[in-house]
Protein backbone atom coordinates (compact mmCIF):
# COMPACT_ATOMS: atom_id res chain seq x y z
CA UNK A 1 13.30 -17.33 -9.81
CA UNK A 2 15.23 -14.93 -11.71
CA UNK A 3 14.84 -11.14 -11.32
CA UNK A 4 13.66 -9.88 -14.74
CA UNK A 5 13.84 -6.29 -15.25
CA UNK A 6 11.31 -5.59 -17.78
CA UNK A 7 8.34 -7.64 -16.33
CA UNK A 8 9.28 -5.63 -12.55
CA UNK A 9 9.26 -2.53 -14.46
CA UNK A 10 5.77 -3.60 -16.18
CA UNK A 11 4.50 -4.59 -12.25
CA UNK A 12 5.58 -1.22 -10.76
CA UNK A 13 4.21 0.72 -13.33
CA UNK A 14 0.78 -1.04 -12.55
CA UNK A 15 0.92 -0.66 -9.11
CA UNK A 16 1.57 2.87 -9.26
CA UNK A 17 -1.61 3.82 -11.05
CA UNK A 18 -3.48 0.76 -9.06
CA UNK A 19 -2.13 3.00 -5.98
CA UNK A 20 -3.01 6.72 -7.64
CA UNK A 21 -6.65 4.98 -8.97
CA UNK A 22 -6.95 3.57 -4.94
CA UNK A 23 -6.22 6.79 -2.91
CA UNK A 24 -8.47 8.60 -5.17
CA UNK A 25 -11.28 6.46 -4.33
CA UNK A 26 -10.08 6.29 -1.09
CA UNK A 27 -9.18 9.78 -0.36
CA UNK A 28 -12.03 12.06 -2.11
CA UNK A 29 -15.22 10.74 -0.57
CA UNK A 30 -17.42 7.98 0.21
CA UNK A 31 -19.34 8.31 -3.33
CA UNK A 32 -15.92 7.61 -5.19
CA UNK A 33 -14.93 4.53 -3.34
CA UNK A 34 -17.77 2.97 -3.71
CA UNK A 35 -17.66 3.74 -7.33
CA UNK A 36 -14.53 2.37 -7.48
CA UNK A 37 -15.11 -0.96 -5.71
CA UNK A 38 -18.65 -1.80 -7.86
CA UNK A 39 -16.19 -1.82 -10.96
CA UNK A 40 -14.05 -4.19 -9.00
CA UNK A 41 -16.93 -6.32 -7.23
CA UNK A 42 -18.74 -6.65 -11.29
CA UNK A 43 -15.12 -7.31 -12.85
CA UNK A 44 -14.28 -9.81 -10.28
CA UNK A 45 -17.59 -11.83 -10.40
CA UNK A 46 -16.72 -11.56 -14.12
CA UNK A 47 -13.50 -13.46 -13.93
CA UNK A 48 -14.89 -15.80 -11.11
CA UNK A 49 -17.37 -17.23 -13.22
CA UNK A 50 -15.31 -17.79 -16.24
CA UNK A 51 -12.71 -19.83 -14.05
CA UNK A 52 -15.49 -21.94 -12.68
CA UNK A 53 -16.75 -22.54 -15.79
CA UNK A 54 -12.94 -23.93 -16.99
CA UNK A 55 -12.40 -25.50 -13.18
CA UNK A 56 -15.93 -27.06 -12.08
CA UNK A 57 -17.66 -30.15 -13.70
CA UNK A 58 -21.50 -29.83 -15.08
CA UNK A 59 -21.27 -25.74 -14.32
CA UNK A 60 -21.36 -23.96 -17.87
CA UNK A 61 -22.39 -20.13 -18.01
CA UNK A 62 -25.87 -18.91 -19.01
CA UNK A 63 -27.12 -15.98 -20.34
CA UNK A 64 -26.18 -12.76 -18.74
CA UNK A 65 -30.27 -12.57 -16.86
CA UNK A 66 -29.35 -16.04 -15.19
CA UNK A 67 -26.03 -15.14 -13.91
CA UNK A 68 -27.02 -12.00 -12.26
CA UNK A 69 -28.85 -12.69 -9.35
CA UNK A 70 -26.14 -13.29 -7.38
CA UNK A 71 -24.02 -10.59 -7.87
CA UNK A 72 -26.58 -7.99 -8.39
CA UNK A 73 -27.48 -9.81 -4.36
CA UNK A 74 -23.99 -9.03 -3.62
CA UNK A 75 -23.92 -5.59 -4.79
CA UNK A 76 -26.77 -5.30 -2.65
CA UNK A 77 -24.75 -6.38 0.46
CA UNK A 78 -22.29 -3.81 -0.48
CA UNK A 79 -24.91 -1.19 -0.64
CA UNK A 80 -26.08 -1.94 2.48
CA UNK A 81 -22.61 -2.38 4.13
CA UNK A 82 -22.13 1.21 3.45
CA UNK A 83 -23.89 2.27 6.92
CA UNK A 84 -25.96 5.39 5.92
CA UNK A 85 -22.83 7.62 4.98
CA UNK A 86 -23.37 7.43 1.12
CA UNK A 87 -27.33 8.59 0.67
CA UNK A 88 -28.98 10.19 -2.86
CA UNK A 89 -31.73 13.38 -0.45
CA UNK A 90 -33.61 11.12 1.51
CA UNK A 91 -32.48 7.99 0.07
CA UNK A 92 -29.51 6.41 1.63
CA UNK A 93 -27.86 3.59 -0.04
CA UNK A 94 -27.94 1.05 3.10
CA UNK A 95 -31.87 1.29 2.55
CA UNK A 96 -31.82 0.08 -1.47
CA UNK A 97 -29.49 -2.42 -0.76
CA UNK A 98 -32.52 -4.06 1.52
CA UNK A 99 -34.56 -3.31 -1.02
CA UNK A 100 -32.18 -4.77 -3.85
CA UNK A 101 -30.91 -8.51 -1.87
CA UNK A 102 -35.22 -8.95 -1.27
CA UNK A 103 -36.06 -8.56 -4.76
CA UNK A 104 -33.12 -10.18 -5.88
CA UNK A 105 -34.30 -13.06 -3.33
CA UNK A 106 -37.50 -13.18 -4.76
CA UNK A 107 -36.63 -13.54 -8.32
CA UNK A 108 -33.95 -16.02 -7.49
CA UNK A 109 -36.44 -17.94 -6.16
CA UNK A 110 -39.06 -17.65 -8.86
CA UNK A 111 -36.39 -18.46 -11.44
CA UNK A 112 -35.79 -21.84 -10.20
CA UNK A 113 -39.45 -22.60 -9.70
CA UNK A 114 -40.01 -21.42 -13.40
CA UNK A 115 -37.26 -23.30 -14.70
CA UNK A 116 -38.05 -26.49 -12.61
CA UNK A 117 -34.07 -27.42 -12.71
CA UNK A 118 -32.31 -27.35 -9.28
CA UNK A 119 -29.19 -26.59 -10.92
CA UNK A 120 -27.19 -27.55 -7.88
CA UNK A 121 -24.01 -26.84 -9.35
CA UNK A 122 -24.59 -23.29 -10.68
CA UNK A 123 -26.23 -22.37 -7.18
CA UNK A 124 -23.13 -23.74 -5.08
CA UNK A 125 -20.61 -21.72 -7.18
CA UNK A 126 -22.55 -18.49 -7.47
CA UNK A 127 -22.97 -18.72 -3.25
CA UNK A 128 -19.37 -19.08 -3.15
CA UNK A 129 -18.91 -16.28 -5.03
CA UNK A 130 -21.02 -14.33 -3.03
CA UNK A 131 -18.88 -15.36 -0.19
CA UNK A 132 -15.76 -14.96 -1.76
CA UNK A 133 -16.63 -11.72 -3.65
CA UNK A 134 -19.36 -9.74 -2.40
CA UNK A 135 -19.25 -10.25 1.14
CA UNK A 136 -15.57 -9.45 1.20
CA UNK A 137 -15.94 -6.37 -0.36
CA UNK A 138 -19.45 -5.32 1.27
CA UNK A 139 -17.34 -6.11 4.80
CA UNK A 140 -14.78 -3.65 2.72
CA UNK A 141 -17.11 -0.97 2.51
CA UNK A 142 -17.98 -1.27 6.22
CA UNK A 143 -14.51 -0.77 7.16
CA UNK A 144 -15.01 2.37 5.23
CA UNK A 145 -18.05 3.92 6.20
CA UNK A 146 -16.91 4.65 9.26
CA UNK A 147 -19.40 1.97 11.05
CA UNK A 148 -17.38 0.47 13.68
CA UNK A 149 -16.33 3.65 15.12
CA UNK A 150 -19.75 5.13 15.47
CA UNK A 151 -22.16 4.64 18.43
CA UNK A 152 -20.53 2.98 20.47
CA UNK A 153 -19.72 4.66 24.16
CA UNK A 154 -17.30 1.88 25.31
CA UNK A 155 -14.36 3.44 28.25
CA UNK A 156 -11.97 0.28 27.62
CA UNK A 157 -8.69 1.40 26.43
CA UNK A 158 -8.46 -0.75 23.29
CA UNK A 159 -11.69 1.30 22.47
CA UNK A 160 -10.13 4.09 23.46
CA UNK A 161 -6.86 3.82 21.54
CA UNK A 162 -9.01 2.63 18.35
CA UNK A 163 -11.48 5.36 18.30
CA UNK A 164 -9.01 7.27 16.80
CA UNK A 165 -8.79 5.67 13.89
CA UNK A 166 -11.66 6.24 10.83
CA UNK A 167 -12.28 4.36 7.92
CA UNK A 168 -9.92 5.33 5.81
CA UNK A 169 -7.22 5.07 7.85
CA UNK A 170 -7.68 1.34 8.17
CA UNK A 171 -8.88 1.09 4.57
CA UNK A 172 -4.92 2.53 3.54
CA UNK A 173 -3.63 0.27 6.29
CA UNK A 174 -4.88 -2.83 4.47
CA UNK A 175 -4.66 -1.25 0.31
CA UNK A 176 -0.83 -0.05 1.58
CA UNK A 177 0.01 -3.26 3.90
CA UNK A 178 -1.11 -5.55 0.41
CA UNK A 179 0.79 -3.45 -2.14
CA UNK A 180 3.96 -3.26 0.09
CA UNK A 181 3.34 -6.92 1.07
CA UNK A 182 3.30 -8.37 -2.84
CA UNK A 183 6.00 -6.08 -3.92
CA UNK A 184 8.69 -6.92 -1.06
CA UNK A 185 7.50 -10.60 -1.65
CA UNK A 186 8.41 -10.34 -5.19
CA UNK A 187 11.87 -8.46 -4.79
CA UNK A 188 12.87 -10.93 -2.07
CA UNK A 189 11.54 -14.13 -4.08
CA UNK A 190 13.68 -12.91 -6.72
CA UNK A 191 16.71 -12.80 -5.08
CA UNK A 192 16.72 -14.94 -2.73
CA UNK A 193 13.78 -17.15 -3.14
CA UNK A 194 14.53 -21.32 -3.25
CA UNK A 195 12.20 -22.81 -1.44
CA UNK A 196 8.77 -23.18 -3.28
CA UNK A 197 5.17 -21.82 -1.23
CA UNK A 198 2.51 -24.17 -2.51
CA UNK A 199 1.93 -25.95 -5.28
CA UNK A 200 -0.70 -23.98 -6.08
CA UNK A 201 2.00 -21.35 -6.88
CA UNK A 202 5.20 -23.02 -7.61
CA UNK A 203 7.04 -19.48 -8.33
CA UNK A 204 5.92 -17.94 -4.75
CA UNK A 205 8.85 -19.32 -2.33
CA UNK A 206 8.59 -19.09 1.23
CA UNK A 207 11.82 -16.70 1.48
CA UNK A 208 9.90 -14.45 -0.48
CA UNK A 209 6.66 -14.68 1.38
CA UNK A 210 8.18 -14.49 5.00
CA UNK A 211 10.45 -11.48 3.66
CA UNK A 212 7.30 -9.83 2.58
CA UNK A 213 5.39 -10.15 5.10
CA UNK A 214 8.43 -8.40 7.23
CA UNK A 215 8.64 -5.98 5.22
CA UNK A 216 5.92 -4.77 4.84
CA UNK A 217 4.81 -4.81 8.70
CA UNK A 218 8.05 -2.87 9.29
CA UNK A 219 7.65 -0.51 7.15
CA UNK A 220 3.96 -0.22 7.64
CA UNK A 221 5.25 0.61 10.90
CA UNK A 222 7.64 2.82 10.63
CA UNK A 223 5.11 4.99 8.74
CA UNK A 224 2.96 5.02 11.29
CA UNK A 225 5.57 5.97 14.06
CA UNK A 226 7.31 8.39 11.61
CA UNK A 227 3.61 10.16 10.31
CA UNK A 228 1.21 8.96 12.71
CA UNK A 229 1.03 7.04 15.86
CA UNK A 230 2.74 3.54 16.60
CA UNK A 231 0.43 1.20 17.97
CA UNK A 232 -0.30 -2.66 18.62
CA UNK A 233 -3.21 -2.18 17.13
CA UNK A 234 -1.34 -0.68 14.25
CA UNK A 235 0.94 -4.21 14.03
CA UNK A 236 -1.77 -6.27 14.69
CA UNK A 237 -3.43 -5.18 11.26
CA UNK A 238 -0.71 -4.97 9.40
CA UNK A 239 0.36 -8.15 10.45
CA UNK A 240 -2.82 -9.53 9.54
CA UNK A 241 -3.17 -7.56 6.37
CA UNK A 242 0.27 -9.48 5.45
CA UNK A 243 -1.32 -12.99 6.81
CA UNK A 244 -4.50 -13.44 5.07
CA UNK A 245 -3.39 -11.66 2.15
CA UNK A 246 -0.69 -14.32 1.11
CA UNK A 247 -3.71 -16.89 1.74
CA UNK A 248 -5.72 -14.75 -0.66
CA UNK A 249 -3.43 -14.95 -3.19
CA UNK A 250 -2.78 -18.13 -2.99
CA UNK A 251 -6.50 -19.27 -3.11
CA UNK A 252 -6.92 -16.97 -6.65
CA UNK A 253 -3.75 -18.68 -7.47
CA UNK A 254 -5.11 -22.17 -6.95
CA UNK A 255 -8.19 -21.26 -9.10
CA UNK A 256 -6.13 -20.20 -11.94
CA UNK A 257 -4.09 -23.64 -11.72
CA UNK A 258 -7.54 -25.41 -11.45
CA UNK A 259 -8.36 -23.77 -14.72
CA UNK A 260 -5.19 -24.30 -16.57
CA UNK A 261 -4.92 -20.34 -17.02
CA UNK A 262 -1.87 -17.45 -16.08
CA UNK A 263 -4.20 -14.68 -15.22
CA UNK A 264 -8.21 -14.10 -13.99
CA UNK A 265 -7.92 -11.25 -16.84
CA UNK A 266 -6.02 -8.78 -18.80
CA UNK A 267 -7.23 -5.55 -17.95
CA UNK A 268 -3.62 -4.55 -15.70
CA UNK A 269 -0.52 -5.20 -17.41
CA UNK A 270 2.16 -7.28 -15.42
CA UNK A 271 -0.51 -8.20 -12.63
CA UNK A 272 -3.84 -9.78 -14.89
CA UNK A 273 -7.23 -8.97 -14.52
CA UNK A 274 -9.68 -7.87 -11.22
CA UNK A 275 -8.88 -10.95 -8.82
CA UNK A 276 -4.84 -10.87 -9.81
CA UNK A 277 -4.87 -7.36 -8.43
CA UNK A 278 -7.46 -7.70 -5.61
CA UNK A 279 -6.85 -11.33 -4.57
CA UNK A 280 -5.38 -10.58 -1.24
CA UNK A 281 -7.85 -7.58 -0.61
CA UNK A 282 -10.83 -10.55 -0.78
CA UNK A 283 -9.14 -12.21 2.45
CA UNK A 284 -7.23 -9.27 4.03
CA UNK A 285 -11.18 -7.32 4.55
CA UNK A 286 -12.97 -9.65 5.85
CA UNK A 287 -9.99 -10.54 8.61
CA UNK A 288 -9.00 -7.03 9.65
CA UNK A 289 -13.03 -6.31 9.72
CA UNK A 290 -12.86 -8.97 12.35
CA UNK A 291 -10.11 -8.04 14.08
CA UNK A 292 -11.62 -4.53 14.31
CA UNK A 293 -15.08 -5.51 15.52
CA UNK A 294 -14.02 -7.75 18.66
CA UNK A 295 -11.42 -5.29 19.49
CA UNK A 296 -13.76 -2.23 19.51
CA UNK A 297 -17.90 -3.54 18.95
């Protein structure tokens, strides 16, 4: 693949303002980030259900009312992933959310006794994109809330070592480890790339992806050991930040091919719409949330 100039120039330019738009969320407060990431988790489901509509047999869109439960479910999830730390007086979001994925429950299940369809098809690719979507980036907001840090009076060292890190530290770990990750993975598929990844994405090689991936740990942490503090737990996110962010891109990538499409959307320049851009964040959360819960819960 052929390094073109103009279209890298387009890229960086998009990830620059992806990045500024990110810490911002990231960096001002838990109200902002949140903000932030509904956009995402409503432009996402967006783009998910036109490609299943293109991709999946017998599964056509309806009205706006009948394609919301799901998501609006979802954004529930997220609401209540957010562990107390975003509240409106008395109110905190964690306790809507409840409120929100039970009503939303409730309707669901009025609609299809109403309608008196099983549409078996629409309810297997919304749940999927509940999966997919919502409970990647609900698992997101948990990372940043701060949850898996709190209240917990653990004396193992690994607990010890991690309860210095916060939320946001490990939310820039992954939005930092992805952005380095598919830029290195570009500049090294360009140059040296020969060996095709998947079929899914014939342009992705594996030179590109393995240089990527080294990259961007190494410089991840060199960061950390330059600014910070060096750790193994420190490599062992980035390194899995790296991992299941490839996978996530090449899952969005296999939905596009499915579809016959280039990009989800159009909304970024060089990089497509909400699930070209946050692809790899859809794996990378719900793996490092993992990672983070058995090595500190």
């Amino acid at each position: 693949m052929a390094f073109d100039k103009n279209v890298f120039a387009t890229r960086a330019k998009t990830a620059i303002v992806y990045a500024a738009v990110m810490l911002v969320g990231l960096l001002w407060n838990e109200w902002s980030f949140f903000i932030l990431f509904s956009i995402v988790h409503a432009g996402a489901w967006k783009e998910y259900l036109a490609l299943s509509e293109k991709t999946i047999p017998l599964f056509q869109l309806q009205p706006w009312w009948k394609n919301i439960h799901f998501p609006l479910m979802g954004w529930g999830l997220m609401l209540m992933a957010t562990s107390d730390v975003v509240h409106i007086g008395g109110l905190t979001f964690s306790m809507a959310g409840e409120w929100i994925v039970r009503i939303t429950l409730v309707v669901l299940l009025l609609h299809l006794l109403v309608e008196r369809k099983f549409r078996q098809t629409a309810v297997i690719v919304h749940a999927k994109g509940l999966l997919y979507i919502s409970v990647s980036l609900a698992l997101l907001m948990n990372i940043r809330s701060g949850w898996l840090w709190n209240s917990d009076h653990s004396t193992s060292v690994i607990a010890k070592m991690l309860s210095t890190f916060s939320g946001q530290v490990i939310t820039l770990l992954i939005v930092f480890g992805i952005w380095i990750n598919d830029t290195m993975a570009y500049i090294m598929g360009s140059l040296i790339g020969k060996t095709p990844l998947s079929k899914w994405s014939p342009k992705k090689t594996w030179e590109g992806t393995i240089g990527g991936i080294v990259l961007s740990v190494g410089l991840i942490n060199l960061i950390a050991a330059l600014a910070w503090n060096a750790s193994i737990e420190v490599f062992c996110i980035s390194l899995l930040t790296a991992i299941a962010g490839t996978f996530g891109d090449l899952y969005e990538s296999k939905l596009k091919r499915n579809a016959g499409v280039k990009d989800s959307g159009t909304i970024m320049p060089g990089h497509g719409g909400f699930l070209d851009r946050f692809d790899s964040i859809l794996f990378a959360s719900p793996a490092v949330w993992v990672l983070c819960y058995l090595f500190y819960r």
